[in-house]
PDB file of N, CA and C in Angstrom:
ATOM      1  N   UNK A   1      33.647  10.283 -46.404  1.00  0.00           N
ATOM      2  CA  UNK A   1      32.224  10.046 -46.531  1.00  0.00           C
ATOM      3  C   UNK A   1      31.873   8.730 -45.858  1.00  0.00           C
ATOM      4  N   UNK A   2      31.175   8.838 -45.187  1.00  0.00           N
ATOM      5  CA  UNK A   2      30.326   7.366 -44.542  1.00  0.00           C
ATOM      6  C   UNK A   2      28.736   7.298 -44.932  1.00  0.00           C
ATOM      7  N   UNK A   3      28.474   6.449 -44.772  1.00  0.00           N
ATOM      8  CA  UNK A   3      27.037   5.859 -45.158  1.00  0.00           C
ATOM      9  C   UNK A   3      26.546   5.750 -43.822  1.00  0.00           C
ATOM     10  N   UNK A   4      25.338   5.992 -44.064  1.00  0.00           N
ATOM     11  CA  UNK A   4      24.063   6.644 -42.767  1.00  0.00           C
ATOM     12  C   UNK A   4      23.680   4.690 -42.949  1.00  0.00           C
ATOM     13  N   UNK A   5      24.038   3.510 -42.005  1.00  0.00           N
ATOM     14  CA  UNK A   5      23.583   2.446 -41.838  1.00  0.00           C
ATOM     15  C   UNK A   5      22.350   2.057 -40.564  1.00  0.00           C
ATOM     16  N   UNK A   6      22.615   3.564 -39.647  1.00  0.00           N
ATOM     17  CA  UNK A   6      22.083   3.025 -38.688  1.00  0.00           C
ATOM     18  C   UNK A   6      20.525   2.305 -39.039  1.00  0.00           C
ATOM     19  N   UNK A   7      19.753   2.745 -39.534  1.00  0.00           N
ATOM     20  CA  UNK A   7      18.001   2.534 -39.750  1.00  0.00           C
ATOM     21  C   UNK A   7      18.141   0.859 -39.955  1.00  0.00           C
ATOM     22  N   UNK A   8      19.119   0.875 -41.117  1.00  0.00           N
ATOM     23  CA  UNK A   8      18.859  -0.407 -41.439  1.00  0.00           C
ATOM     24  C   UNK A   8      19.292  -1.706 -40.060  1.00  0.00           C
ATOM     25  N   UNK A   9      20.712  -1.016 -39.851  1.00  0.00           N
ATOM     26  CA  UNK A   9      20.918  -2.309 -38.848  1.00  0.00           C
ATOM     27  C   UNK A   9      20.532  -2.349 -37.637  1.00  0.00           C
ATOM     28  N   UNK A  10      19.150  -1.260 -37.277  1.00  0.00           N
ATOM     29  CA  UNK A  10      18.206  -1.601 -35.933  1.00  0.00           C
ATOM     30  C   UNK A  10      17.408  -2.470 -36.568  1.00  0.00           C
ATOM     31  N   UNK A  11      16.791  -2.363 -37.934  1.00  0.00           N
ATOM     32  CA  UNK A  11      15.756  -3.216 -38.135  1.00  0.00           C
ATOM     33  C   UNK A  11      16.117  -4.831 -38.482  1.00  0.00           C
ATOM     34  N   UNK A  12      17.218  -5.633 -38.363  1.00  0.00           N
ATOM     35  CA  UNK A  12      18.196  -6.071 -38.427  1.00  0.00           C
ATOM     36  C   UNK A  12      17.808  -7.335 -37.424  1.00  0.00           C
ATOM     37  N   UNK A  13      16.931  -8.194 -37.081  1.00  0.00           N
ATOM     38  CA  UNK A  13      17.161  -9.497 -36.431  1.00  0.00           C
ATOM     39  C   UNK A  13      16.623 -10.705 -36.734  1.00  0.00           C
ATOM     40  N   UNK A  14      17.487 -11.607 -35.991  1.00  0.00           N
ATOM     41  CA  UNK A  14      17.934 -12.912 -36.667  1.00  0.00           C
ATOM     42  C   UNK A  14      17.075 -13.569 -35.621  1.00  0.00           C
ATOM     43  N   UNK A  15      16.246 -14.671 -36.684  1.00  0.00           N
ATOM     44  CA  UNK A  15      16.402 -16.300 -35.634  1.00  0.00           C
ATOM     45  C   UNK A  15      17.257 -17.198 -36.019  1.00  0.00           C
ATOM     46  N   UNK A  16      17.435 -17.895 -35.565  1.00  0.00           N
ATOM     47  CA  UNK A  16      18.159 -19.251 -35.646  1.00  0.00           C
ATOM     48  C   UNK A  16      17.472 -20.114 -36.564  1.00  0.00           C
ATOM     49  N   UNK A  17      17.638 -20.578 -37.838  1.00  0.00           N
ATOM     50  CA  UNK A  17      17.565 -21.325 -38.913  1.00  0.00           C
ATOM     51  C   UNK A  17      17.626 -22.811 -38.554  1.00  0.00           C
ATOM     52  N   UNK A  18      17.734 -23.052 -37.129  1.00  0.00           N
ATOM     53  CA  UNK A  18      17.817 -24.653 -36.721  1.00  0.00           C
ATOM     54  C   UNK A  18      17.298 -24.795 -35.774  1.00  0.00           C
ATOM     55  N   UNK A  19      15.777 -24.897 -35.408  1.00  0.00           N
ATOM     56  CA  UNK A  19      15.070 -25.067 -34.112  1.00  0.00           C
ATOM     57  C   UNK A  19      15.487 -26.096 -33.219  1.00  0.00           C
ATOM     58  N   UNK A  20      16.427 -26.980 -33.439  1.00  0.00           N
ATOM     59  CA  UNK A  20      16.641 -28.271 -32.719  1.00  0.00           C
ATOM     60  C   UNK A  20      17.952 -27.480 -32.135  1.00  0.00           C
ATOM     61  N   UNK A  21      18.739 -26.877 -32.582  1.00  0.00           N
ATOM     62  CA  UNK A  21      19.990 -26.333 -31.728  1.00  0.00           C
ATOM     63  C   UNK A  21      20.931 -27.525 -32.714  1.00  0.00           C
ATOM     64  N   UNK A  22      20.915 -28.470 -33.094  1.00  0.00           N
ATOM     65  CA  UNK A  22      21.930 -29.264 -33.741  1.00  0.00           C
ATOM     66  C   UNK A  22      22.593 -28.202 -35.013  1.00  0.00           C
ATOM     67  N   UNK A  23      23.545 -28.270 -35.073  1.00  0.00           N
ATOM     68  CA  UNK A  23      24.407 -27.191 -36.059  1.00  0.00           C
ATOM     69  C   UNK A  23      24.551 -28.300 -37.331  1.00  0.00           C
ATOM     70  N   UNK A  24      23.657 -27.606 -38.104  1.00  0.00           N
ATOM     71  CA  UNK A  24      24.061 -28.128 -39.818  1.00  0.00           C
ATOM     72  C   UNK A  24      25.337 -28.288 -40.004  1.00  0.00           C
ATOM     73  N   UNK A  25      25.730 -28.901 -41.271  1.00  0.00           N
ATOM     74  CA  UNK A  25      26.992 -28.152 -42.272  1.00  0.00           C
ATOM     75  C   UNK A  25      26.892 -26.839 -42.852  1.00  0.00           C
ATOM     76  N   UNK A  26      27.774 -26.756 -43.450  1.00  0.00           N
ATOM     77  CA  UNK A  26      27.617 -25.349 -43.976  1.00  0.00           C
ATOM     78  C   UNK A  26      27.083 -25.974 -45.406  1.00  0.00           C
ATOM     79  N   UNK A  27      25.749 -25.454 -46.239  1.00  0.00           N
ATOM     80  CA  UNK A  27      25.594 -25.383 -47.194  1.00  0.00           C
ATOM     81  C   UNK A  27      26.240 -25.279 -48.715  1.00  0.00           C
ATOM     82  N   UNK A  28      27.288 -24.163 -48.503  1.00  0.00           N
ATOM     83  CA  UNK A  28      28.296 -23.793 -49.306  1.00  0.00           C
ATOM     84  C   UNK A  28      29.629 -24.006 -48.505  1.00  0.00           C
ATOM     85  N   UNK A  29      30.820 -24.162 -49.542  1.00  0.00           N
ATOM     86  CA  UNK A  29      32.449 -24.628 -48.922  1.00  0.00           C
ATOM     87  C   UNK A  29      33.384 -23.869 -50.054  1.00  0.00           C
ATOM     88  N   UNK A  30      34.132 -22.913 -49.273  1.00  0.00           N
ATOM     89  CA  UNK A  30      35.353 -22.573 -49.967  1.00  0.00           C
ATOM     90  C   UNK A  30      36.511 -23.169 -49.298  1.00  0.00           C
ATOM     91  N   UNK A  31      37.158 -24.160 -49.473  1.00  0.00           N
ATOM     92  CA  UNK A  31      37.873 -24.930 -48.565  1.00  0.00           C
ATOM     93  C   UNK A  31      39.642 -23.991 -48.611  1.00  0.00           C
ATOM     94  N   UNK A  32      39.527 -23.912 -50.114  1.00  0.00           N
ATOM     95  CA  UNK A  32      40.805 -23.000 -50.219  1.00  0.00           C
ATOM     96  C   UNK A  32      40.636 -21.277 -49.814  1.00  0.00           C
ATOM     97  N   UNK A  33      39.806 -20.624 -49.398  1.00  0.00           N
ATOM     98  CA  UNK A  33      39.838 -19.226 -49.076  1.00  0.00           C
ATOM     99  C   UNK A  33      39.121 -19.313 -47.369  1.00  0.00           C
ATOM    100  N   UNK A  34      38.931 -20.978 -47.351  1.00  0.00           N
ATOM    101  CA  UNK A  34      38.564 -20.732 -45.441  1.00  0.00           C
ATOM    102  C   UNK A  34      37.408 -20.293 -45.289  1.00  0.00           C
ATOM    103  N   UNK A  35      36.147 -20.348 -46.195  1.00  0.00           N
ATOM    104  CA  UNK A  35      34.916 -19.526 -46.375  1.00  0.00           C
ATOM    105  C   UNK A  35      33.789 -20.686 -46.490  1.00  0.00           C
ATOM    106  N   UNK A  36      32.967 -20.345 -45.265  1.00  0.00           N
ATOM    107  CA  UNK A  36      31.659 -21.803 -45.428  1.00  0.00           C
ATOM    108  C   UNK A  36      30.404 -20.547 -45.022  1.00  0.00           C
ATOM    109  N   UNK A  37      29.533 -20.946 -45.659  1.00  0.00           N
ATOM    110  CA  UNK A  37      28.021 -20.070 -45.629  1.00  0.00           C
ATOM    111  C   UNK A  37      27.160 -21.008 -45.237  1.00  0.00           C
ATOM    112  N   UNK A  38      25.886 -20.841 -44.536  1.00  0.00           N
ATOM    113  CA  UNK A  38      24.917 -21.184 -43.917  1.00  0.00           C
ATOM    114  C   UNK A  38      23.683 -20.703 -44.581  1.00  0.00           C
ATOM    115  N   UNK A  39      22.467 -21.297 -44.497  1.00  0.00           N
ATOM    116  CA  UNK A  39      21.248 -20.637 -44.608  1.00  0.00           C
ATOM    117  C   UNK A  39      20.844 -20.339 -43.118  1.00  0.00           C
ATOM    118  N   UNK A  40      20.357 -18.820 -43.088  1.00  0.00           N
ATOM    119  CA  UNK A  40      19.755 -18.148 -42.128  1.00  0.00           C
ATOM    120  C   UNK A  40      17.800 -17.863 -42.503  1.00  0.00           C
ATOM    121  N   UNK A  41      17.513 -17.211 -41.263  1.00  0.00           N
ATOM    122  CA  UNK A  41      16.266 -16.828 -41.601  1.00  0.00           C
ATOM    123  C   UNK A  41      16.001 -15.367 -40.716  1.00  0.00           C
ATOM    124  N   UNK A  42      15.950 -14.227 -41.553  1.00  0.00           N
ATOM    125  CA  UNK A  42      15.239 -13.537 -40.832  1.00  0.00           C
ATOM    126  C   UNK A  42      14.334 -12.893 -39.809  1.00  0.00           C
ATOM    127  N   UNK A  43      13.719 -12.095 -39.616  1.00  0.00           N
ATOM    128  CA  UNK A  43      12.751 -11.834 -39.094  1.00  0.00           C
ATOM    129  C   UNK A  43      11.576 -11.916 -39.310  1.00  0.00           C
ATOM    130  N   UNK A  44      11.458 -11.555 -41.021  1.00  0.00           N
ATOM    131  CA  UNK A  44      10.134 -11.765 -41.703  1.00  0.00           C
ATOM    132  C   UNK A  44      10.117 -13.216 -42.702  1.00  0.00           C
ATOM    133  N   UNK A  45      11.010 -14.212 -41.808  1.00  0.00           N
ATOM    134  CA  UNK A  45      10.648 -15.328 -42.870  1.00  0.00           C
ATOM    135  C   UNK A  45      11.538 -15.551 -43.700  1.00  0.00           C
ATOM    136  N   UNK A  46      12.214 -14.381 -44.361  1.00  0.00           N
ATOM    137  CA  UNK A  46      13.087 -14.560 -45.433  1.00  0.00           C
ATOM    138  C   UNK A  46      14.729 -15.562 -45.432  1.00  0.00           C
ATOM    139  N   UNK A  47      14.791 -16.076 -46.039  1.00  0.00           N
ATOM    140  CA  UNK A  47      15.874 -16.959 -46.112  1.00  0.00           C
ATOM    141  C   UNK A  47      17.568 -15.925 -46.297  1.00  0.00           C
ATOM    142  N   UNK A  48      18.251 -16.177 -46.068  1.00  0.00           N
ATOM    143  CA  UNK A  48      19.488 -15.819 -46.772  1.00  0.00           C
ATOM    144  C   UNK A  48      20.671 -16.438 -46.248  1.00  0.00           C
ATOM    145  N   UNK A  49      21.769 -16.246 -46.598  1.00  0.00           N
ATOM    146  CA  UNK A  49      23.014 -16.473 -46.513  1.00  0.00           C
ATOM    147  C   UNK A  49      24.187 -16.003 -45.267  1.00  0.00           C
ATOM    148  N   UNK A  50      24.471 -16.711 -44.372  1.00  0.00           N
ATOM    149  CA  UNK A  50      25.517 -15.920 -43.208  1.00  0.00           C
ATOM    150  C   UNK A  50      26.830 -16.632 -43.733  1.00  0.00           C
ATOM    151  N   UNK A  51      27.451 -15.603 -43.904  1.00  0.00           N
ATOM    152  CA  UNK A  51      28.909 -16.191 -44.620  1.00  0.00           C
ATOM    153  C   UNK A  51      29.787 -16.009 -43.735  1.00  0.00           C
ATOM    154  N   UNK A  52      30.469 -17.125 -43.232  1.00  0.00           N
ATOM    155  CA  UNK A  52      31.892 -16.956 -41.694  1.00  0.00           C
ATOM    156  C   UNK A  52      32.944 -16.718 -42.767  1.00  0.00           C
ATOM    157  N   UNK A  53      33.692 -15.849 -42.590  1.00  0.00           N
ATOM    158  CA  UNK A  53      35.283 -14.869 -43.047  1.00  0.00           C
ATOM    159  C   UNK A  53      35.906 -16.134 -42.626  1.00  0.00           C
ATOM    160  N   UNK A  54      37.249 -15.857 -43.417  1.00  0.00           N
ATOM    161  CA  UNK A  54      38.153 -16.839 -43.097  1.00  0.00           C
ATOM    162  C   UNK A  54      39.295 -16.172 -41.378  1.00  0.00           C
ATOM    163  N   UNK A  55      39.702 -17.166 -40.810  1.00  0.00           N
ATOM    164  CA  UNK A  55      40.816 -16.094 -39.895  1.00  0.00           C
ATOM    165  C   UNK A  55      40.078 -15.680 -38.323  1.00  0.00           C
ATOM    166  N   UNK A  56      39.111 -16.239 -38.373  1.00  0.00           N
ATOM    167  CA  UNK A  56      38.123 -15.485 -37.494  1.00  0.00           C
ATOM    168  C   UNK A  56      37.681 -14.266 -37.182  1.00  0.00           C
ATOM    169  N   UNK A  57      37.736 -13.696 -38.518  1.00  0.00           N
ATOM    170  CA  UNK A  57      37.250 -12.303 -39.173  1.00  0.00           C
ATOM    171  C   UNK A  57      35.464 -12.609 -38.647  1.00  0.00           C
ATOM    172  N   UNK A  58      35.018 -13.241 -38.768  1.00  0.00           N
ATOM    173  CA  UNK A  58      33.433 -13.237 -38.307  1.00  0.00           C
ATOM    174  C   UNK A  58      32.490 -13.569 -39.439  1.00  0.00           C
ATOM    175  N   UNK A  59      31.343 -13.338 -39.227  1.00  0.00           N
ATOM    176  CA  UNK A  59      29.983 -13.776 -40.530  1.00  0.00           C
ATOM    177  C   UNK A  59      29.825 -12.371 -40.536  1.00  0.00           C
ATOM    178  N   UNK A  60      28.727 -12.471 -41.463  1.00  0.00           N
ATOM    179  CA  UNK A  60      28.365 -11.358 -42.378  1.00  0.00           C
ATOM    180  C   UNK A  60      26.860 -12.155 -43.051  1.00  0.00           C
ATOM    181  N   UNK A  61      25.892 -11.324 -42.999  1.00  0.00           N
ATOM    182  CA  UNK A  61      24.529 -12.234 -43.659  1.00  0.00           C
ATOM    183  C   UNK A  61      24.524 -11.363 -45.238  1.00  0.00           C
ATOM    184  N   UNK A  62      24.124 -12.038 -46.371  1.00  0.00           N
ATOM    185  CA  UNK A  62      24.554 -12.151 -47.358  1.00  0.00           C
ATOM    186  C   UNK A  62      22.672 -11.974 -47.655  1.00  0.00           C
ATOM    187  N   UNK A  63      21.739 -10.909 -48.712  1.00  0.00           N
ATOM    188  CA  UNK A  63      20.643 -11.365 -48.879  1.00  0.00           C
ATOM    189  C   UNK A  63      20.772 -11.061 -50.213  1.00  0.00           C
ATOM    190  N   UNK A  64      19.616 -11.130 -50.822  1.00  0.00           N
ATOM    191  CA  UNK A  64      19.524 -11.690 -51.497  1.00  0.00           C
ATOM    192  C   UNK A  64      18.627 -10.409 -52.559  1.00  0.00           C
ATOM    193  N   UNK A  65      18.864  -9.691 -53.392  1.00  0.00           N
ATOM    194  CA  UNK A  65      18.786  -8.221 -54.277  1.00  0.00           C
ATOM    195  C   UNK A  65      17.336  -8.826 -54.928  1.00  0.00           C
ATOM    196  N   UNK A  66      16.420  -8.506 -54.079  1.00  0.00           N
ATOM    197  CA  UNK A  66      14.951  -8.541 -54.685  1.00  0.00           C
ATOM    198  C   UNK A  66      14.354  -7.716 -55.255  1.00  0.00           C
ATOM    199  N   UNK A  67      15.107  -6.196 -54.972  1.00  0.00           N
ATOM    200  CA  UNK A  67      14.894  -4.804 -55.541  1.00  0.00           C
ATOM    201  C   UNK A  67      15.361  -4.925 -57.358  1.00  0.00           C
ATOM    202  N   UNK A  68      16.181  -5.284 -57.374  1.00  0.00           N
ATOM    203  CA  UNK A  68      16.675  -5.773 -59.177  1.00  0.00           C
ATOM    204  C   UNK A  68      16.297  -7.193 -59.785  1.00  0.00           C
ATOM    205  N   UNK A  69      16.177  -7.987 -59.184  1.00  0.00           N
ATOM    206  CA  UNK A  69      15.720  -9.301 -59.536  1.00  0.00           C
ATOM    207  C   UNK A  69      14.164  -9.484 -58.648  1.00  0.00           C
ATOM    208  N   UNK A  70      13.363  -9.228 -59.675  1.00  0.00           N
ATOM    209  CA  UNK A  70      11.971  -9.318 -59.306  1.00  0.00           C
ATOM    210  C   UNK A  70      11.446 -11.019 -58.795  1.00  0.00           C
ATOM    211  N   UNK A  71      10.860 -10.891 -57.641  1.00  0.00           N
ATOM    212  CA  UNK A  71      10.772 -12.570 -57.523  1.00  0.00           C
ATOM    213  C   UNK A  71      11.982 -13.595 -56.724  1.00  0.00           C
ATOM    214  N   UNK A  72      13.243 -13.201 -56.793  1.00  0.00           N
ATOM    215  CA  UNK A  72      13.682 -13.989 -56.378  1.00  0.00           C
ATOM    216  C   UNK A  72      13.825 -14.316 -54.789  1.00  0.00           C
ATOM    217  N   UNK A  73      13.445 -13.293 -53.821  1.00  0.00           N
ATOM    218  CA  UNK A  73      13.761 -13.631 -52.446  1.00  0.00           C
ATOM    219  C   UNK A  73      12.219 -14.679 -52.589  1.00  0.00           C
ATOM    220  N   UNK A  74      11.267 -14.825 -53.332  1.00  0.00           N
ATOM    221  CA  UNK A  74      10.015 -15.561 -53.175  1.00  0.00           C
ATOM    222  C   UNK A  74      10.785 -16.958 -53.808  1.00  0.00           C
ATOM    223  N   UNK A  75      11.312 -17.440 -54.706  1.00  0.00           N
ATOM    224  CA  UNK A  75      11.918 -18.395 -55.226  1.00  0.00           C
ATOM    225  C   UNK A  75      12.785 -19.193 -54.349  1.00  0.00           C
ATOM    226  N   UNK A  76      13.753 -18.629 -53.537  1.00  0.00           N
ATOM    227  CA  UNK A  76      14.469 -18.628 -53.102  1.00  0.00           C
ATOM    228  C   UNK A  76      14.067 -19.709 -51.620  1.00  0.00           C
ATOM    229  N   UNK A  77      12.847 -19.022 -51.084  1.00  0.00           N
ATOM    230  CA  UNK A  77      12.559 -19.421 -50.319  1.00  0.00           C
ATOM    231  C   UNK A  77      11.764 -20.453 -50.508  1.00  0.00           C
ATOM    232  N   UNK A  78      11.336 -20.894 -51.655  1.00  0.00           N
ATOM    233  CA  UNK A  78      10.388 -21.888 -51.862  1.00  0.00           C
ATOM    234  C   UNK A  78      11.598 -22.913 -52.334  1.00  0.00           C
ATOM    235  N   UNK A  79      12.949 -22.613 -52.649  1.00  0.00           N
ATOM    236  CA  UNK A  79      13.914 -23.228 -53.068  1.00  0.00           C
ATOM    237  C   UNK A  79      14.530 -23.942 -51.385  1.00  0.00           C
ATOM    238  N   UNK A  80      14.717 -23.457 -50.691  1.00  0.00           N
ATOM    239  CA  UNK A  80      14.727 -23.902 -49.573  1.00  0.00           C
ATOM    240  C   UNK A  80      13.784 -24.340 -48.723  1.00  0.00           C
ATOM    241  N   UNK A  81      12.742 -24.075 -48.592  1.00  0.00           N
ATOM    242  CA  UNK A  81      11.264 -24.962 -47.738  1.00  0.00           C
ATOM    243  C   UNK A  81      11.898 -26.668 -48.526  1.00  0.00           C
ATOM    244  N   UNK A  82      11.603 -26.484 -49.920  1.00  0.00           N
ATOM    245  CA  UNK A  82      11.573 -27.488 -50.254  1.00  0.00           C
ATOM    246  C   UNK A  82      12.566 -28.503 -50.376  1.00  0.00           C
ATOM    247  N   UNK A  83      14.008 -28.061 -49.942  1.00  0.00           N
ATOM    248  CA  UNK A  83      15.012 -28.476 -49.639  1.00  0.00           C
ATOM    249  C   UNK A  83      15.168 -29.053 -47.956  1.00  0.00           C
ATOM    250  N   UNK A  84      14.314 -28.189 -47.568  1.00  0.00           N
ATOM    251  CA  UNK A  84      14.321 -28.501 -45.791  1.00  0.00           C
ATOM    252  C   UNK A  84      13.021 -29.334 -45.780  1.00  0.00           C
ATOM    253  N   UNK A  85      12.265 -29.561 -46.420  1.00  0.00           N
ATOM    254  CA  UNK A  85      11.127 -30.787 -46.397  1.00  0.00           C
ATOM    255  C   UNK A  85      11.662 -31.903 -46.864  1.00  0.00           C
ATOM    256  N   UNK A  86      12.424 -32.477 -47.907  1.00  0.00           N
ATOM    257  CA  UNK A  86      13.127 -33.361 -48.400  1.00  0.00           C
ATOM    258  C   UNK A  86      14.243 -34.196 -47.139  1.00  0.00           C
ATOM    259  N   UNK A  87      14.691 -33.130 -46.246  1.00  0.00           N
ATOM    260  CA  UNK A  87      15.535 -33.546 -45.078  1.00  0.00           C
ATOM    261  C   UNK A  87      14.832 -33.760 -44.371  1.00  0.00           C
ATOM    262  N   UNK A  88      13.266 -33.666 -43.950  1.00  0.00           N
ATOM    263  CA  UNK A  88      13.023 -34.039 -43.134  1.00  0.00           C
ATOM    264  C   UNK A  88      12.152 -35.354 -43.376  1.00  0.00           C
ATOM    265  N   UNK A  89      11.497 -35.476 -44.489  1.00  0.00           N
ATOM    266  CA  UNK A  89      11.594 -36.856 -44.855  1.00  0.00           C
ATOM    267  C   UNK A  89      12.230 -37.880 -44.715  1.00  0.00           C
ATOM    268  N   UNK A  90      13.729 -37.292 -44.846  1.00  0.00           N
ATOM    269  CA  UNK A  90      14.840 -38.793 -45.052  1.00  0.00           C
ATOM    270  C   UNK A  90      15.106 -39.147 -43.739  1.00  0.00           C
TER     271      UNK A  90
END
């Protein structure tokens, strides 16, 4: 059995989460499993997670279950604006 993915991963694109081209840190650090995550941004705005595999297995974008948790891709993103306004202050 396979899963019918195509629909979803045409509708599927990324900007770049760093208009300056300077490469952040990684947000999150698994130092012992080789695993660092990034904040990304969608197409429509939305924030989420690109997680690099350890090994050079690759990323993977990570979002965020708004269908069961009512509200949170809206939180989320107001959790980060306001995290990325604070940096640009300092």
């Amino acid at each position: 059995m396979s899963e019918d993915t195509s629909d979803s991963e045409e509708e599927l694109e990324f900007e770049k989460a760093s208009k300056t081209g300077k490469r952040n840190p990684p947000m999150f650090v698994n130092r012992d499993e080789g695993m660092t995550a990034w904040l990304d941004k969608d197409k429509n705005g939305n924030y989420f997670l690109r997680l690099k595999l350890p090994l050079g297995l690759g990323t993977v974008p990570i979002f965020l279950n708004d269908a069961v948790y009512e509200g949170i891709q809206k939180n989320f993103d107001k959790l980060v604006e306001h995290h990325l306004n604070q940096e640009e202050e300092n």
